[in-house]
C-alpha atoms as a PDB file:
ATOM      1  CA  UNK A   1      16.780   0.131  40.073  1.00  0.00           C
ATOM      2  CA  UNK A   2      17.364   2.275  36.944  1.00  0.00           C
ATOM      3  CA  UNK A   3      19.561   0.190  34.142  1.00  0.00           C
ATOM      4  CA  UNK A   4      21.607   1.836  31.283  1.00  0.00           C
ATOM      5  CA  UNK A   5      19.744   0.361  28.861  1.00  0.00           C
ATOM      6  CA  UNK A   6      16.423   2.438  30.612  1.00  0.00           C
ATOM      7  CA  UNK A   7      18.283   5.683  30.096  1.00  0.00           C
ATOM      8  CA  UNK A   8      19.676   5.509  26.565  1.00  0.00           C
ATOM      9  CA  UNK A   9      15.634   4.214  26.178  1.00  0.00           C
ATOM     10  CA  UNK A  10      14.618   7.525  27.575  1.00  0.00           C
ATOM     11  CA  UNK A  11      17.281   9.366  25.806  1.00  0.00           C
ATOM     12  CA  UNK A  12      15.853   8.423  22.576  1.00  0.00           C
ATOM     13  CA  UNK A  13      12.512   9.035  23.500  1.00  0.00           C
ATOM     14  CA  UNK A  14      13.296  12.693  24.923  1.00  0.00           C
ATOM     15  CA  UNK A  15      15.110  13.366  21.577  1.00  0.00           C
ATOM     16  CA  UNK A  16      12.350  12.467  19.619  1.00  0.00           C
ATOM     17  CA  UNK A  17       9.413  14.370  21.780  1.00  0.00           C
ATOM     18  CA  UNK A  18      11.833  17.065  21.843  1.00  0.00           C
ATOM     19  CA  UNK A  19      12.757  17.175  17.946  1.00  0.00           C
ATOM     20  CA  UNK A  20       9.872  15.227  16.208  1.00  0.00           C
ATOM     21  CA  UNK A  21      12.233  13.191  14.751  1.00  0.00           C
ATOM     22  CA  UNK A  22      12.013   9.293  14.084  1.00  0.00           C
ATOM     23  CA  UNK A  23      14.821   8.330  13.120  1.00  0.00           C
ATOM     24  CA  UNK A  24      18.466   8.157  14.904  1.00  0.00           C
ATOM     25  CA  UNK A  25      21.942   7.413  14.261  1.00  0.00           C
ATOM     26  CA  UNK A  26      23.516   4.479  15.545  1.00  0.00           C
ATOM     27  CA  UNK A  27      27.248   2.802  15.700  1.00  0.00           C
ATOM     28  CA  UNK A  28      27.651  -0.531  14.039  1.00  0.00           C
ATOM     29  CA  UNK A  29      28.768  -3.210  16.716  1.00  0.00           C
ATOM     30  CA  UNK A  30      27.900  -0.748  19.526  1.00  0.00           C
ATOM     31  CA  UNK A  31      25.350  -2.312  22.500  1.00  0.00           C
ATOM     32  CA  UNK A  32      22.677  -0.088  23.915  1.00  0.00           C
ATOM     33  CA  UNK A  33      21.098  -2.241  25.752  1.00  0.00           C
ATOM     34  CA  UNK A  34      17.952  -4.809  26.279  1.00  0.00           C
ATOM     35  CA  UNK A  35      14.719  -2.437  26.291  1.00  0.00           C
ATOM     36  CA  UNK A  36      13.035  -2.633  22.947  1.00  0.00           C
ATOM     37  CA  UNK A  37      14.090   0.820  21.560  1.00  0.00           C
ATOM     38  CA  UNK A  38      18.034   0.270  22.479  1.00  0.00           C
ATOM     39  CA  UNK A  39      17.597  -3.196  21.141  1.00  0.00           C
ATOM     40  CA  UNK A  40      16.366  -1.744  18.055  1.00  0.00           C
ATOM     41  CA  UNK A  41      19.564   0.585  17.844  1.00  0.00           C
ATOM     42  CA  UNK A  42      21.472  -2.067  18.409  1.00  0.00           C
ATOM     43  CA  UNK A  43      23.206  -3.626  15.513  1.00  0.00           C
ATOM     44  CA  UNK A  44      23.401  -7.706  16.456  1.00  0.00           C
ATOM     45  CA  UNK A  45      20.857 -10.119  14.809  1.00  0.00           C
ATOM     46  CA  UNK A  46      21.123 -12.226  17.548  1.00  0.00           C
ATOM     47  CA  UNK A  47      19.452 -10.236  19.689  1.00  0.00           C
ATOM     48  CA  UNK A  48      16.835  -8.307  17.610  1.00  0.00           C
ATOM     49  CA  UNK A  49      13.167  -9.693  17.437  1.00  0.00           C
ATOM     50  CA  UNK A  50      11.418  -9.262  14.711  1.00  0.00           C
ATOM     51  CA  UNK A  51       9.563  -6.820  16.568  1.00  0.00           C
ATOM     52  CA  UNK A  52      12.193  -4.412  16.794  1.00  0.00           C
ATOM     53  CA  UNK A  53      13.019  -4.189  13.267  1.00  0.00           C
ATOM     54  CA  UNK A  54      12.965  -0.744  12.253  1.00  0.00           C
ATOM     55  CA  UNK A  55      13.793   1.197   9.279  1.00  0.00           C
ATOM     56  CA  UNK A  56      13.956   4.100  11.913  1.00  0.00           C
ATOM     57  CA  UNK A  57      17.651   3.287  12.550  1.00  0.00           C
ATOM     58  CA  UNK A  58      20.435   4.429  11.057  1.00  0.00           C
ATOM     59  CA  UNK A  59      23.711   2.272  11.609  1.00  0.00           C
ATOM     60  CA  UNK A  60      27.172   4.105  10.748  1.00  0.00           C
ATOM     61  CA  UNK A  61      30.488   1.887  10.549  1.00  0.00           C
ATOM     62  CA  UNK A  62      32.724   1.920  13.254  1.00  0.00           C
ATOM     63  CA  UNK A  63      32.648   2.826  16.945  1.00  0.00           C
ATOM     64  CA  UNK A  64      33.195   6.649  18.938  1.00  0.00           C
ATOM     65  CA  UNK A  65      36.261   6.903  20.622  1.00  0.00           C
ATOM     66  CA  UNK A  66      36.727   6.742  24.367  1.00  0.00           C
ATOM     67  CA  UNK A  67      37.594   9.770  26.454  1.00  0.00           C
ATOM     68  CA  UNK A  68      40.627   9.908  27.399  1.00  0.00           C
ATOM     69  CA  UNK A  69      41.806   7.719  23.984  1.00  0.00           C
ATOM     70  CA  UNK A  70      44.627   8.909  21.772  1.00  0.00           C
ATOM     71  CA  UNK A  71      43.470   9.732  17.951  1.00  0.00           C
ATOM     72  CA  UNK A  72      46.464   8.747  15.773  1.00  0.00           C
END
């Protein structure tokens, strides 16, 4: 069984192979799951080893809007 953690993993990694980038973006107080690169794109200190520190990550404030939600 494939977990969405695994796929925004192998998102990452595709981008990167695909770009040779090392760096990404990510959304302060968004979760991307438990593998070590989404953990490392994930901003919570309670959850982030000291392995998967990175400078590689770039957190932006505030979240993406849903589909479907209403921008006011």
């Amino acid at each position: 069984m494939n977990s969405g953690a695994e796929a925004n993993e192998n998102a990452l990694k595709l981008a990167s192979f695909y770009n040779g980038r090392k760096k990404i973006i990510a959304f302060k107080k968004a979760f991307h799951g438990r593998t070590s690169l989404a953990v490392a794109a994930t901003d919570n200190p309670k959850i982030v080893a000291p392995v998967n520190e990175t400078d590689n990550v770039v957190f932006l404030p505030g979240r993406p809007r849903r589909a479907g939600s209403s921008i006011r």
